[in-house]
Protein backbone atom coordinates (compact mmCIF):
# COMPACT_ATOMS: atom_id res chain seq x y z
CA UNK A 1 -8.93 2.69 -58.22
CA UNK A 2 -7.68 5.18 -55.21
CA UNK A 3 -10.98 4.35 -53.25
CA UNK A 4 -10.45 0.63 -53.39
CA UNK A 5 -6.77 0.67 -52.31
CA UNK A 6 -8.11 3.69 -49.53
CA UNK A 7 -10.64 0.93 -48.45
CA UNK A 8 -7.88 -1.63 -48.48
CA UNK A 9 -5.47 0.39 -46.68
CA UNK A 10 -8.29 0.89 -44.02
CA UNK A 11 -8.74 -2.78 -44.03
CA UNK A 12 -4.86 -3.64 -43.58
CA UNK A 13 -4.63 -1.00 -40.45
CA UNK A 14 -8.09 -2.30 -38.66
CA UNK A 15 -6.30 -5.98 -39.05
CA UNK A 16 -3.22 -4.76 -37.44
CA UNK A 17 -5.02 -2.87 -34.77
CA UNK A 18 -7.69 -6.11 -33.76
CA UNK A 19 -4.57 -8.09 -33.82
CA UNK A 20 -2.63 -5.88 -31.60
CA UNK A 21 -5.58 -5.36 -29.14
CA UNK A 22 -6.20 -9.30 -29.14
CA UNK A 23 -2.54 -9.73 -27.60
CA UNK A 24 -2.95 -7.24 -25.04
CA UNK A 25 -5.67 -8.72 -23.85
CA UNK A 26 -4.37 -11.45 -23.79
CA UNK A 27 -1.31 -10.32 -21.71
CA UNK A 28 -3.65 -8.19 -19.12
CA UNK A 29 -5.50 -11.86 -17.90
CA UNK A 30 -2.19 -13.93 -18.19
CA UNK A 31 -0.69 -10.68 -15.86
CA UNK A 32 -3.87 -10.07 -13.60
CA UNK A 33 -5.77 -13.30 -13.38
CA UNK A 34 -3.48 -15.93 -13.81
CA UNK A 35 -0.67 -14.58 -12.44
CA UNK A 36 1.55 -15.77 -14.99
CA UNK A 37 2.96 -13.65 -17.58
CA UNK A 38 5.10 -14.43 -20.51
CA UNK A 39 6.53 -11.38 -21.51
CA UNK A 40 8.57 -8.77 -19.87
CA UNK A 41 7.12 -5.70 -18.03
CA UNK A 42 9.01 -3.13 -20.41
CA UNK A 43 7.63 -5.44 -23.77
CA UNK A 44 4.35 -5.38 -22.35
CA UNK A 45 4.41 -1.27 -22.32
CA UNK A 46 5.37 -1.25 -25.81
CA UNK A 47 2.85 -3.17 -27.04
CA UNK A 48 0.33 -1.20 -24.84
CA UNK A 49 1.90 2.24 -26.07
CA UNK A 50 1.37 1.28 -29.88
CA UNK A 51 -2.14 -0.13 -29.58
CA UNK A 52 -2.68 3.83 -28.05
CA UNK A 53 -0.55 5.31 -30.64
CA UNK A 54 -2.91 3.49 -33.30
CA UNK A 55 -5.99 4.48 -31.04
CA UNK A 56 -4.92 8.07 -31.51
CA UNK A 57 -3.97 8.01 -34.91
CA UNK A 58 -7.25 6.19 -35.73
CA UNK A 59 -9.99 7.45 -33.62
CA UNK A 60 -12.70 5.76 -35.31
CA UNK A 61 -11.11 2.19 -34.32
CA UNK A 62 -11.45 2.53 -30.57
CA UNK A 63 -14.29 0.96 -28.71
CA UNK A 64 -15.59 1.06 -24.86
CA UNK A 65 -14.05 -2.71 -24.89
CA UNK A 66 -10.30 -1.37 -25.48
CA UNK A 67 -8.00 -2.52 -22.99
CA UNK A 68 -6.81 1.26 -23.05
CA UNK A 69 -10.07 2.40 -21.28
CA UNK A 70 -9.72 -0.17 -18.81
CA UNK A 71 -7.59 -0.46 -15.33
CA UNK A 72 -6.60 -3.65 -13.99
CA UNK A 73 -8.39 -6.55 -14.85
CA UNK A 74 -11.81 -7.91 -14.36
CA UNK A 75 -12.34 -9.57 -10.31
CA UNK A 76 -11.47 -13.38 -10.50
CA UNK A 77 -15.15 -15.30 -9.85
CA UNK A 78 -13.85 -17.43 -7.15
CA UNK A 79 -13.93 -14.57 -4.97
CA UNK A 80 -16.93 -11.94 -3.57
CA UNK A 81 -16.92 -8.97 -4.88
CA UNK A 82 -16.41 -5.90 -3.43
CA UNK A 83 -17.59 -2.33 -5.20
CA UNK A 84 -15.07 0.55 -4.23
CA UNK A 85 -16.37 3.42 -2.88
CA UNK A 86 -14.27 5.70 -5.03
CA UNK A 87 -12.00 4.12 -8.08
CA UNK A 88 -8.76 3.15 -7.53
CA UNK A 89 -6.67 4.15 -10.45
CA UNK A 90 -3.71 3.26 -12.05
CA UNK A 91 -0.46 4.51 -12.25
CA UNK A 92 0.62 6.04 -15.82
CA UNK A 93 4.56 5.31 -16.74
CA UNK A 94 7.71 7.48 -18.92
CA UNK A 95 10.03 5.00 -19.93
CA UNK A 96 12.48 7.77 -21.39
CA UNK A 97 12.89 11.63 -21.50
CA UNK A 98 10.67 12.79 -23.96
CA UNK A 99 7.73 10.87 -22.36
CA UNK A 100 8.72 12.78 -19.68
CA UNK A 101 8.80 15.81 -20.73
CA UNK A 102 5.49 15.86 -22.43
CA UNK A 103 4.20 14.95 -19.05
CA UNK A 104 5.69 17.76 -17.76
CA UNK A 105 4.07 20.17 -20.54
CA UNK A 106 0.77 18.16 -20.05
CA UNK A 107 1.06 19.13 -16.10
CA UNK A 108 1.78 22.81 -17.53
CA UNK A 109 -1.51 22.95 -19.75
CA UNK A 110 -3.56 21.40 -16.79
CA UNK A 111 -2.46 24.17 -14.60
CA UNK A 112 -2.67 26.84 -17.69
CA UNK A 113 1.04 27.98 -16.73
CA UNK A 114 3.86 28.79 -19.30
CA UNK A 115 7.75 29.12 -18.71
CA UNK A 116 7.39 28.02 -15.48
CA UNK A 117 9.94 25.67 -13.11
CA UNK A 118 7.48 22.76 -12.04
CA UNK A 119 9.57 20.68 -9.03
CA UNK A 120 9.05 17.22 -8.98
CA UNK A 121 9.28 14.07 -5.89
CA UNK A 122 10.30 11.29 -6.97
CA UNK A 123 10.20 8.37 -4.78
CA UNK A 124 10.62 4.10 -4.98
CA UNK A 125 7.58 2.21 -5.98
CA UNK A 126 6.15 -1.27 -4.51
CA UNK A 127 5.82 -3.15 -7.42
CA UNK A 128 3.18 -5.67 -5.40
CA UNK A 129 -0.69 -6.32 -5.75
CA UNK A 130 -2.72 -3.04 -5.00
CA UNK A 131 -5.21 -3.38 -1.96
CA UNK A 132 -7.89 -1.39 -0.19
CA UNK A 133 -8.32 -1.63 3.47
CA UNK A 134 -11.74 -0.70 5.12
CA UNK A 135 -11.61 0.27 9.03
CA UNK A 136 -14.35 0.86 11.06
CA UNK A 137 -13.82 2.83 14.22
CA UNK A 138 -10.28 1.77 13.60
CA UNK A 139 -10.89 -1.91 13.17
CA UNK A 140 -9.68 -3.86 10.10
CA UNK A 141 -13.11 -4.43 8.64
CA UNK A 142 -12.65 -5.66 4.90
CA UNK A 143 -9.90 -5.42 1.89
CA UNK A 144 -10.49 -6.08 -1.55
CA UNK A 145 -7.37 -5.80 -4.19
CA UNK A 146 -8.16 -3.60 -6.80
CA UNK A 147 -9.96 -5.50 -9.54
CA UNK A 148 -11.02 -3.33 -12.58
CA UNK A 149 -11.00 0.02 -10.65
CA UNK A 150 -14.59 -0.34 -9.70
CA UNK A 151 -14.84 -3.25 -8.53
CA UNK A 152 -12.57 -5.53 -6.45
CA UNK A 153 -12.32 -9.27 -4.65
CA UNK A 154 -13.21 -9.96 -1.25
CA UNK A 155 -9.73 -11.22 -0.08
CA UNK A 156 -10.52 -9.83 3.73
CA UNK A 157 -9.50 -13.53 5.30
CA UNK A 158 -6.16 -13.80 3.49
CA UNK A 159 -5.49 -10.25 4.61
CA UNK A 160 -5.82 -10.74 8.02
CA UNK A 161 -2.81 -13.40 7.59
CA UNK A 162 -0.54 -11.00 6.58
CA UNK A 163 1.55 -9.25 10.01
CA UNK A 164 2.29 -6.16 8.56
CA UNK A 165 -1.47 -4.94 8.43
CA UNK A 166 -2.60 -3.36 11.22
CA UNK A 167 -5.75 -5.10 13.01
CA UNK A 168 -6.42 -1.77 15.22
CA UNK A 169 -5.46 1.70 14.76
CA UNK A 170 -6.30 3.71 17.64
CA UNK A 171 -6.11 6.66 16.28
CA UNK A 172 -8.74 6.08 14.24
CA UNK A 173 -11.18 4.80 17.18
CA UNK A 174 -13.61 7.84 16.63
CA UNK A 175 -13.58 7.55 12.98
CA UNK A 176 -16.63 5.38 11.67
CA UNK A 177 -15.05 4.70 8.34
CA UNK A 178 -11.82 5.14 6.92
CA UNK A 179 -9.77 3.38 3.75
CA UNK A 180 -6.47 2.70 3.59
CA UNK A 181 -4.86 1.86 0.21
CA UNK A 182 -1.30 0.52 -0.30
CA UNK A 183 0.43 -2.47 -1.95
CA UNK A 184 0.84 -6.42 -0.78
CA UNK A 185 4.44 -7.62 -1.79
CA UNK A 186 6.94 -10.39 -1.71
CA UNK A 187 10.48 -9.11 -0.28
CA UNK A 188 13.16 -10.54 -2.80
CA UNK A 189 14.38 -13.41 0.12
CA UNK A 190 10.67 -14.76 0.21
CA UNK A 191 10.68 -14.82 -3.45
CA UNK A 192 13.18 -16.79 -4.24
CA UNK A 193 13.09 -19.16 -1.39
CA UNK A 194 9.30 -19.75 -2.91
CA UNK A 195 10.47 -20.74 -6.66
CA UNK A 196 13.43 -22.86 -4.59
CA UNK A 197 10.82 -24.42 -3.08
CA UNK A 198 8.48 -25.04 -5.97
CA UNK A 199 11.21 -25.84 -8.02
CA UNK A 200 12.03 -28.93 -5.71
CA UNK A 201 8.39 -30.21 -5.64
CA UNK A 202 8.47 -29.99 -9.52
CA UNK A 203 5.66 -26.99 -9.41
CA UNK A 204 6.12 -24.05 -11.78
CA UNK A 205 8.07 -20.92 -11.28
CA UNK A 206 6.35 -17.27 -10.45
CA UNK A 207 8.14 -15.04 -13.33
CA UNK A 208 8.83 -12.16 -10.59
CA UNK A 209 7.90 -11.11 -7.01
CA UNK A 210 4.86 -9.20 -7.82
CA UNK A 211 3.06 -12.28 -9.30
CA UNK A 212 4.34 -14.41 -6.73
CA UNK A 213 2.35 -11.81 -3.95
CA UNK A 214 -0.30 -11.37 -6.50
CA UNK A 215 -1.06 -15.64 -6.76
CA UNK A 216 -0.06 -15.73 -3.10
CA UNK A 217 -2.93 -13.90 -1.79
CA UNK A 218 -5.40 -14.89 -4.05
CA UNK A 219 -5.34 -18.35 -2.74
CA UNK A 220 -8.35 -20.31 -1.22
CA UNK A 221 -6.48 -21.58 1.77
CA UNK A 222 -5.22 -18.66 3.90
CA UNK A 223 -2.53 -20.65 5.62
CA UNK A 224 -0.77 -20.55 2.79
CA UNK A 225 -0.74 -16.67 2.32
CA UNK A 226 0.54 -17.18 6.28
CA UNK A 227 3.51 -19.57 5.13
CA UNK A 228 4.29 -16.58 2.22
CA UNK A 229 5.67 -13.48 5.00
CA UNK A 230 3.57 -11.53 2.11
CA UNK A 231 4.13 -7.52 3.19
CA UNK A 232 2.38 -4.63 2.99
CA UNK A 233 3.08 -0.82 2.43
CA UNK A 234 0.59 1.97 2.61
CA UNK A 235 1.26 4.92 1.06
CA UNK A 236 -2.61 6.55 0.86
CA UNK A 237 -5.85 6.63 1.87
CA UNK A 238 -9.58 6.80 0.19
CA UNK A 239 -13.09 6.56 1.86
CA UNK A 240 -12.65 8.56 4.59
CA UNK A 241 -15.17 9.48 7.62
CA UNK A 242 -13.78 12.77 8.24
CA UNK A 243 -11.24 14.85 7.20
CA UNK A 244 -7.73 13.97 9.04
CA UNK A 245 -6.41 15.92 10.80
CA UNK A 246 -1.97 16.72 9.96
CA UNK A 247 -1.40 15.04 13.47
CA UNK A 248 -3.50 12.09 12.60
CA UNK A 249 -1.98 12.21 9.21
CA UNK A 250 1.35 11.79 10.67
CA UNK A 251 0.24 9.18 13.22
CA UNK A 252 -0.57 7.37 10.86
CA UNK A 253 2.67 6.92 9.16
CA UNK A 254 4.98 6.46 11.25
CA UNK A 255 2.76 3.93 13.69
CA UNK A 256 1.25 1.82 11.16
């Protein structure tokens, strides 16, 4: 009789889990493909921290298809494809103070120190659409937003609409190839004057300023990423011909 209700109670807590997994699925294409989310950003990470709590708990129901092993969200087909030449990553988040301090005791283990003061930067984050530019010689070459982490969308036309990315960087003339990463966005203004707008030609609303950047470059016709005043802000760099030097390093961002 205690097998069967074991097997039962195995049973109820695989349900749960496929159900749970199912919906953030679900929420990763409506967020990363379509643009168009239905949920708030802080519901979204609580859903996505109890489908890990349950992986942890439960090790045997994880599989390689679990939206926890993935970044991003599969490259949209209407677009080339672009393979990165090293992953671009995601961002982990603490939404209170013990998630933070178990990152801060992770960071200890990782560096094998004990009772030690670890300083930490903290600094504002572009919550826009992340993007990898390719230079050559320091001309804009190619971008490609992020995709899954390994591989991205050719958006390298609707890029070149955008003012804030730099065409040339002469201080990277000598250097054959050279990525910068960073994120497109939508200032606030732009944002709402956009859903005015829509909202006047009886089109839909974008549910915040990322997704309006997000849909905004991903469109077909570039003259409409032009009409958008999308930004951009670069805050790193990947592929890299050579190692920078700290006065290119600095060059770089303040003349960007």
């Amino acid at each position: 009789m205690k097998k069967k209700d074991k097997n039962n109670n195995a049973g109820e807590i695989e349900k749960k889990y496929l159900k749970l997994k199912n919906e953030v699925t679900t929420h990763n294409k409506l967020y990363y493909e379509d643009n168009n989310p239905i949920i708030t950003d802080i519901e979204y990470d609580t859903l996505w921290k109890k489908l890990k709590s349950y992986e942890k708990k439960y090790s045997f129901l994880k599989t390689l298809d679990s939206p926890t092993s993935q970044i991003g969200h599969k490259p949209s087909q209407i677009f080339s494809k672009i393979k990165h030449s090293k992953p671009m990553l995601s961002l982990d988040n603490a939404l209170n103070l013990e998630e933070t301090i178990k990152y801060i005791e992770k960071i200890s283990r990782f560096l094998n120190i004990k009772n030690q003061f670890i300083e930490l930067i903290a600094e504002p984050k572009i919550d826009g659409l992340s993007i990898s530019l390719k230079y050559k010689n320091g001309k804009f070459m190619l971008g490609a937003t992020r995709g899954d982490g390994q591989i991205g969308e050719d958006v390298t036309s609707n890029l070149n609409m955008i003012k804030d990315i730099p065409k040339q960087i002469p201080q990277l003339n000598k250097v054959k190839t050279f990525e910068l990463r960073g994120e497109i966005y939508m200032e606030k203004k732009e944002f709402l004057n956009l859903n005015n707008n829509r909202k006047k030609s009886g089109e839909s609303f974008f549910a915040n300023p990322r997704n309006a950047a997000a849909g905004s470059l991903r469109q077909l016709n570039k003259e409409i990423v032009k009409e958008r005043n999308l930004r951009f802000f670069g805050y790193t760099y990947g592929e890299q011909g050579h190692p920078l030097t700290n006065t290119m390093r600095f060059s770089l961002n303040i003349e960007y």
